[in-house]
N, C-alpha and C. Protein backbone atom coordinates (compact mmCIF):
# COMPACT_ATOMS: atom_id res chain seq x y z
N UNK A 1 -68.98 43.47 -60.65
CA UNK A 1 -68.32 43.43 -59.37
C UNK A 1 -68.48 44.79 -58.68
N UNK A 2 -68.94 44.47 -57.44
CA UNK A 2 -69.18 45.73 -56.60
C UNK A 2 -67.38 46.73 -55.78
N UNK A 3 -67.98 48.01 -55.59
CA UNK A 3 -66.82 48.27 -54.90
C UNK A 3 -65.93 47.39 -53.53
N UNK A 4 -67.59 47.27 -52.91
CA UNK A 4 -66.88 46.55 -51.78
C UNK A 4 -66.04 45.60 -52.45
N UNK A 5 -66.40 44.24 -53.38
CA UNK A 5 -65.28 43.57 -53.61
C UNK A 5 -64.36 43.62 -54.33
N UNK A 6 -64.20 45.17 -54.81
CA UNK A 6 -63.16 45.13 -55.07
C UNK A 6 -61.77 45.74 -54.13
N UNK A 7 -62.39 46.16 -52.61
CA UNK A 7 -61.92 46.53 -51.58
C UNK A 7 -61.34 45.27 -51.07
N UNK A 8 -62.19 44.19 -50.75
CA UNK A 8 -61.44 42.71 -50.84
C UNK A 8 -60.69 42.17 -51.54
N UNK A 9 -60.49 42.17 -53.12
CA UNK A 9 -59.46 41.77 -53.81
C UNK A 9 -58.10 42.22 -53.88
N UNK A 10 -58.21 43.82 -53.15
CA UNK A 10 -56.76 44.50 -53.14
C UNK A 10 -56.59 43.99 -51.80
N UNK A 11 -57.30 43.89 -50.73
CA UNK A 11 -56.95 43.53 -49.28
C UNK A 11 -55.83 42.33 -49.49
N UNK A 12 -56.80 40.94 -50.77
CA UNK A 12 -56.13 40.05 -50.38
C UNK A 12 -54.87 39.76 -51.26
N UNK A 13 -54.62 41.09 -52.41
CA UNK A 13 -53.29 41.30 -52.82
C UNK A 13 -52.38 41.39 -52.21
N UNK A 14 -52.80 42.47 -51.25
CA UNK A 14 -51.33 43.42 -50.40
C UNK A 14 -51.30 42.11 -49.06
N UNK A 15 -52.09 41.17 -48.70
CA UNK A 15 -51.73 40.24 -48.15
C UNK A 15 -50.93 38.63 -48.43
N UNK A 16 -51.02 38.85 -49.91
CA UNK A 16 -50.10 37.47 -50.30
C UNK A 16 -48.60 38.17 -50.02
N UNK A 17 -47.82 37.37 -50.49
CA UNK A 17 -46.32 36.93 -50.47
C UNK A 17 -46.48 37.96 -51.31
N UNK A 18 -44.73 38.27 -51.93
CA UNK A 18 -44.34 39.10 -52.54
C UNK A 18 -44.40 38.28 -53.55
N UNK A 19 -43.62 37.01 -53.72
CA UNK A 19 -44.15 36.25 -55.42
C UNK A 19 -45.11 36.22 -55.54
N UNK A 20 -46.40 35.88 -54.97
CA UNK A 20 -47.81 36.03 -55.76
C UNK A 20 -48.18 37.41 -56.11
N UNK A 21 -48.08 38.59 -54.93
CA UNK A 21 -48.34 39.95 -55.82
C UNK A 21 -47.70 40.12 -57.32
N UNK A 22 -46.50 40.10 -56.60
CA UNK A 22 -45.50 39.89 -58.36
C UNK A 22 -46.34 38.90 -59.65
N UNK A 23 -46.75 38.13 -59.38
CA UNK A 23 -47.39 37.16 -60.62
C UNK A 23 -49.09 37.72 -60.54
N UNK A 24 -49.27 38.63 -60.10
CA UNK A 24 -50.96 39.08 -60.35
C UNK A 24 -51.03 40.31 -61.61
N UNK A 25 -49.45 40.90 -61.58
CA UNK A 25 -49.70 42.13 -62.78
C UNK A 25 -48.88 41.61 -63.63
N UNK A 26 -48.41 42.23 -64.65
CA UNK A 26 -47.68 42.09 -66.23
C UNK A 26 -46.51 42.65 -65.85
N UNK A 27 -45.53 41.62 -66.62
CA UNK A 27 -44.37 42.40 -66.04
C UNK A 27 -44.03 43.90 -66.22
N UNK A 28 -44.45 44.46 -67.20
CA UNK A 28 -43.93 45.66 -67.61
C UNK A 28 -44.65 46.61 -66.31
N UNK A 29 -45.64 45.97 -65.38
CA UNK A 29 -46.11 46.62 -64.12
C UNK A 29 -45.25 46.80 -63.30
N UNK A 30 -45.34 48.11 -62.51
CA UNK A 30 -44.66 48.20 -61.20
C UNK A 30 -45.91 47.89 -60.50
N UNK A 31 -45.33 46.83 -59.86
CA UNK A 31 -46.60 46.10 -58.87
C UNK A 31 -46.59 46.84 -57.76
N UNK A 32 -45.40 47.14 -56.85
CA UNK A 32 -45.84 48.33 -55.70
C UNK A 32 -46.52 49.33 -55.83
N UNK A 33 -46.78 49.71 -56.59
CA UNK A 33 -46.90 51.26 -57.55
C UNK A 33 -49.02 50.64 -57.67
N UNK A 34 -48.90 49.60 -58.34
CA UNK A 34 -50.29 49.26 -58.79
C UNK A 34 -51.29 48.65 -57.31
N UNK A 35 -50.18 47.80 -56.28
CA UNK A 35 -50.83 47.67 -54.87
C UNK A 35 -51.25 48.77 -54.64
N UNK A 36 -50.59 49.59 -54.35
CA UNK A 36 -50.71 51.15 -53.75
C UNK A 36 -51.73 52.13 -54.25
N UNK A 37 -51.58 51.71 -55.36
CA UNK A 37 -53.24 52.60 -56.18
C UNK A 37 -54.58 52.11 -56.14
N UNK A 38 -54.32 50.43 -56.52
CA UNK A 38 -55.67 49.77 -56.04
C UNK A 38 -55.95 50.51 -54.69
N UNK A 39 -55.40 50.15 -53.67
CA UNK A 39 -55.71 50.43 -52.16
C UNK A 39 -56.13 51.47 -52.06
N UNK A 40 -55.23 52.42 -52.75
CA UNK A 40 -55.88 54.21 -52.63
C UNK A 40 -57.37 54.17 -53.22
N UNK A 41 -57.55 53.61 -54.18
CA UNK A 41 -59.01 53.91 -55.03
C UNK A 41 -60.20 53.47 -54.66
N UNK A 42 -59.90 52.05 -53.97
CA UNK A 42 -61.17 51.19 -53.07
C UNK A 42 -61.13 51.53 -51.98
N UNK A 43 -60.19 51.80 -51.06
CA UNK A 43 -60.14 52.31 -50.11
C UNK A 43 -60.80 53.76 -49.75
N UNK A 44 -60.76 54.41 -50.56
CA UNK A 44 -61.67 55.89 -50.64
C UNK A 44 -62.76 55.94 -51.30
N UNK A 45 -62.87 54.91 -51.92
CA UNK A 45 -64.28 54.38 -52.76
C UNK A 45 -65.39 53.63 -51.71
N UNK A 46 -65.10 53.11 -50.29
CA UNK A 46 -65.68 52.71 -49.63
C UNK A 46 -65.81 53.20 -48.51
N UNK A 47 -64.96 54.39 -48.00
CA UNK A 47 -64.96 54.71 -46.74
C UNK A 47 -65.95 54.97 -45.95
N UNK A 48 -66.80 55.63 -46.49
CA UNK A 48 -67.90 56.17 -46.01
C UNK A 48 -69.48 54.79 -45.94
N UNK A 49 -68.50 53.57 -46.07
CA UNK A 49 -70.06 52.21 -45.74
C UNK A 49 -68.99 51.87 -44.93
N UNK A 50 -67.91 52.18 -44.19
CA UNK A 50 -67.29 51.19 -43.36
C UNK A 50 -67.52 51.64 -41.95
N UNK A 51 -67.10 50.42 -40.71
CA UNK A 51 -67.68 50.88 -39.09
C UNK A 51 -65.73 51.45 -38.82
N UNK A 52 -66.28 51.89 -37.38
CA UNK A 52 -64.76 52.67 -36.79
C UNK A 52 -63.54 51.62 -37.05
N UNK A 53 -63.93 50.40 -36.59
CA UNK A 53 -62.72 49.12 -36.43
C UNK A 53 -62.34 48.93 -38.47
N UNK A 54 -63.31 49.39 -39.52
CA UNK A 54 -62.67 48.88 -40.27
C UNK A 54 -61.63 49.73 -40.89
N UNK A 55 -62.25 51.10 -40.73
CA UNK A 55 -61.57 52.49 -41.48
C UNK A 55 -60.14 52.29 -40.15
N UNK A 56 -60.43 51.97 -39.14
CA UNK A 56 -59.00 52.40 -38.02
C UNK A 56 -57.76 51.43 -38.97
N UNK A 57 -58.29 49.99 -39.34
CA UNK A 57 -57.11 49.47 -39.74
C UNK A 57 -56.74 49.66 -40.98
N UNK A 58 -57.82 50.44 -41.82
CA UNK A 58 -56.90 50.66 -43.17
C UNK A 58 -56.54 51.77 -43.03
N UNK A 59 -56.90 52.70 -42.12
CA UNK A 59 -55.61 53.88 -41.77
C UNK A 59 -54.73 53.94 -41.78
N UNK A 60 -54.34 52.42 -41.04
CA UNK A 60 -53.03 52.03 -40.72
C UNK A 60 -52.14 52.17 -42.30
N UNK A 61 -52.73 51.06 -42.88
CA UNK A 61 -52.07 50.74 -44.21
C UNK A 61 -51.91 52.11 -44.66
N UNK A 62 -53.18 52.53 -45.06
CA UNK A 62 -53.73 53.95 -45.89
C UNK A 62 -52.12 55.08 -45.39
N UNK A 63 -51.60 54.63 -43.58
CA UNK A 63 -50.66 55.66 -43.18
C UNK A 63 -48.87 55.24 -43.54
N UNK A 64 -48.53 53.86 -43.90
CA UNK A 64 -47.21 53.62 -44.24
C UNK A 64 -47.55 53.95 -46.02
N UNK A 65 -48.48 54.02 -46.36
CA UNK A 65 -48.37 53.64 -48.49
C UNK A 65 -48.14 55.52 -48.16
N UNK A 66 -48.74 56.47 -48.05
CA UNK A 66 -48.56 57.69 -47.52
C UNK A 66 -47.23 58.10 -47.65
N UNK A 67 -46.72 57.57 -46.60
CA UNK A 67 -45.46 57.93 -45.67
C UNK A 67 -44.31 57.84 -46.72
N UNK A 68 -44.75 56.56 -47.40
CA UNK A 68 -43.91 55.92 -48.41
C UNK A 68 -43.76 57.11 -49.38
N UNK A 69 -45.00 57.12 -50.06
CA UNK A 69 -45.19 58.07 -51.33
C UNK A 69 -44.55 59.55 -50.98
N UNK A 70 -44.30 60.11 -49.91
CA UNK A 70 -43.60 61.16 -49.45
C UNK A 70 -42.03 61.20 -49.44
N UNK A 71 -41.56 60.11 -49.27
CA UNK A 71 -40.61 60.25 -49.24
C UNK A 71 -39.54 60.39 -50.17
N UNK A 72 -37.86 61.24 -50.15
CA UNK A 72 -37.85 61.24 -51.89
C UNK A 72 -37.06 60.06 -52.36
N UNK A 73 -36.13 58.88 -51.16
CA UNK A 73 -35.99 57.96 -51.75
C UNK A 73 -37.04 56.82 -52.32
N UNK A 74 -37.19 56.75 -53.65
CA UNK A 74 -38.45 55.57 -54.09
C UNK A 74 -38.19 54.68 -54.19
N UNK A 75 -36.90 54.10 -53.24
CA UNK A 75 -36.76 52.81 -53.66
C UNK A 75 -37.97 51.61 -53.28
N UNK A 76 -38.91 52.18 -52.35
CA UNK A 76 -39.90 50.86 -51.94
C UNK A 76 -41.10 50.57 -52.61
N UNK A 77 -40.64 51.26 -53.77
CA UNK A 77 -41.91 51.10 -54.95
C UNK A 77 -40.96 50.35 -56.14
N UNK A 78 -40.17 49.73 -55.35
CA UNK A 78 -39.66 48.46 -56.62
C UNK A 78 -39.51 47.21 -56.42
N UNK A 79 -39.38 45.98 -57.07
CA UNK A 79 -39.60 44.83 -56.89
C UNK A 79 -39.02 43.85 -55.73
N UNK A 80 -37.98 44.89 -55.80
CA UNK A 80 -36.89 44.23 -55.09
C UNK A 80 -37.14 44.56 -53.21
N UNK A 81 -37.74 45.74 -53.34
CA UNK A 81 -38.50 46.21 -52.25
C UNK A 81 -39.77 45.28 -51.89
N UNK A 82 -40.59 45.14 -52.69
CA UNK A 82 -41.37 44.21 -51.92
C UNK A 82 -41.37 43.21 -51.28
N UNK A 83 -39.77 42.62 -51.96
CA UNK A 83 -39.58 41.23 -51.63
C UNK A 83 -38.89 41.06 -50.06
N UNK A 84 -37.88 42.55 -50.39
CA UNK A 84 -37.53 42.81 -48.48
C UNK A 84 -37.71 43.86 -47.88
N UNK A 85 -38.39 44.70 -48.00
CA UNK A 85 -38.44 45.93 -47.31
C UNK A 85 -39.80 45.51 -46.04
N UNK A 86 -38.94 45.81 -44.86
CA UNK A 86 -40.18 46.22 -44.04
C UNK A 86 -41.26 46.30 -43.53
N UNK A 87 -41.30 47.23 -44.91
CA UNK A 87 -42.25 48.11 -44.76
C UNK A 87 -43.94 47.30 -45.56
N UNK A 88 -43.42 46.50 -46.40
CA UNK A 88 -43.85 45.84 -47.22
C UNK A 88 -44.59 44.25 -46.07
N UNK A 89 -43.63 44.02 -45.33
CA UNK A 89 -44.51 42.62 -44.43
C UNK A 89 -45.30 43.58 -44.00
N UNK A 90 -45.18 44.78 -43.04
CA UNK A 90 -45.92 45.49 -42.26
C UNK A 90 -47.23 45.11 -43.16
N UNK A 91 -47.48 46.22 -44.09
CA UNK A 91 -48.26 46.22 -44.83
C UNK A 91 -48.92 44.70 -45.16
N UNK A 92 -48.51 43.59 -45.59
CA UNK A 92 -48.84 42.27 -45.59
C UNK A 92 -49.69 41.63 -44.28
N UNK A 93 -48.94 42.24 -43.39
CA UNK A 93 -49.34 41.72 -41.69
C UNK A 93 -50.88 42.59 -41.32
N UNK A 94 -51.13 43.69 -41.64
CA UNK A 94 -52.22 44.96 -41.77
C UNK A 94 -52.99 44.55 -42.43
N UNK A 95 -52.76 43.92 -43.74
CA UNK A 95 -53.87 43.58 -44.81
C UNK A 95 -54.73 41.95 -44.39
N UNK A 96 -53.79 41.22 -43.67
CA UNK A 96 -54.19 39.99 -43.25
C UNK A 96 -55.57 40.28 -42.05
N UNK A 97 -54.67 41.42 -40.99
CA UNK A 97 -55.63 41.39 -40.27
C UNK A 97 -56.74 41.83 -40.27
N UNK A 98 -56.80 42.92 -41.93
CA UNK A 98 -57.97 43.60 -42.07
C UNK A 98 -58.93 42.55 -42.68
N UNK A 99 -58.57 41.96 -43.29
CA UNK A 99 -59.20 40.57 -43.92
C UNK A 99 -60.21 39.48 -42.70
N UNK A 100 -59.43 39.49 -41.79
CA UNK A 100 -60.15 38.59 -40.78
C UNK A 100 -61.22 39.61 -39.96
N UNK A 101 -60.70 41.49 -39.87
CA UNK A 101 -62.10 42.19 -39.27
C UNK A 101 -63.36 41.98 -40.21
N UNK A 102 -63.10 42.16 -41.91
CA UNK A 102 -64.33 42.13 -42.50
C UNK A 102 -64.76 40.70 -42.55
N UNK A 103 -63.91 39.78 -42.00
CA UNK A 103 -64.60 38.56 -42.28
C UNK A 103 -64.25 38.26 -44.00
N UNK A 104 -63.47 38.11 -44.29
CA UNK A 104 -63.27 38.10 -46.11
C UNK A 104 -61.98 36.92 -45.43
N UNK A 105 -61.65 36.12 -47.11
CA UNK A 105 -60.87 34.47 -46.80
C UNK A 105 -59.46 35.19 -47.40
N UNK A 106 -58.69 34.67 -46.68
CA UNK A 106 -57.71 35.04 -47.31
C UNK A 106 -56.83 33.92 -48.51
N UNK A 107 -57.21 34.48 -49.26
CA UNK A 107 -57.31 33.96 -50.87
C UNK A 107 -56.38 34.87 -52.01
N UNK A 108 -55.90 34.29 -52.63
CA UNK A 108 -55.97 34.94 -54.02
C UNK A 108 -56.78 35.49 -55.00
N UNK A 109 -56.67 36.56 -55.01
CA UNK A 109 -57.64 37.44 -55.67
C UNK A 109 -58.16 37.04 -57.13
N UNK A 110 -58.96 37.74 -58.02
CA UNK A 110 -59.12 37.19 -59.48
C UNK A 110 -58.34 37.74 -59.66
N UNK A 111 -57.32 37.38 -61.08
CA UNK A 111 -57.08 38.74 -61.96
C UNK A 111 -57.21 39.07 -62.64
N UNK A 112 -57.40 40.41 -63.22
CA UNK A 112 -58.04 41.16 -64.18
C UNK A 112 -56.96 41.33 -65.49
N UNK A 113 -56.39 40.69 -65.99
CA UNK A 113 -55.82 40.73 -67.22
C UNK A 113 -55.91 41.87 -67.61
N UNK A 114 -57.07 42.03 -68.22
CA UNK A 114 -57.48 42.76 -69.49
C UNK A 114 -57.55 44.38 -68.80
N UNK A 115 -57.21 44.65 -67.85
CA UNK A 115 -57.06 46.04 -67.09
C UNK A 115 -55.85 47.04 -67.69
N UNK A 116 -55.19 46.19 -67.99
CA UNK A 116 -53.34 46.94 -68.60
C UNK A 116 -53.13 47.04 -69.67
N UNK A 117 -52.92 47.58 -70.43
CA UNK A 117 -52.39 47.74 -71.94
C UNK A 117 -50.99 48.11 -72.21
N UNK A 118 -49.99 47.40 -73.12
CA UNK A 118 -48.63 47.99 -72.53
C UNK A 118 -48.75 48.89 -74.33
């Protein structure tokens, strides 16, 4: 699997519901925590093959996961946060639309099981 798709499989993470993100990692995962890193890693893993319109909208994202990680309450890196915070549809609503600039389905991603070790 190439970077690009794996730039698509986090797109179409941070775009499901909060129960399907929740059922893509192990529980002992903090799934905000693991959205947020996928995104950071493909997201900077691809920047430099993407046009102005694609890098502008994962700025966007790339600028609330940021904002988030700065701040010193952490509560929006917990479960309970994804399910209502905000900040979290924002992010859902960003990832949808980045999905329809690259032209990618908005789908459920594979998942990679065998990635986690507890």
């Amino acid at each position: 699997m190439n970077k690009k798709d794996k730039l698509k499989h986090t797109l179409q993470a941070l775009a499901l519901s909060s129960e399907e993100q929740l059922a893509l990692f192990p529980t002992f995962a903090i799934t905000a925590d693991e959205l947020a890193l996928d995104f950071d890693n493909w997201f900077k893993a691809n920047k430099r093959d993407l046009n102005d319109q694609e890098i502008t909208i994962l700025n966007r994202i790339n600028s609330i996961l940021e904002n988030k990680s700065q701040e010193v309450e952490k509560s929006f890196w917990t479960d309970v946060a994804l399910k209502t915070n905000d900040g979290w549809e924002q992010i859902r609503s960003l990832s949808k639309e980045a999905l329809e600039i690259f032209n990618w389905p908005l789908e459920k991603p594979p998942v990679e099981k065998n990635e986690f070790i507890q």
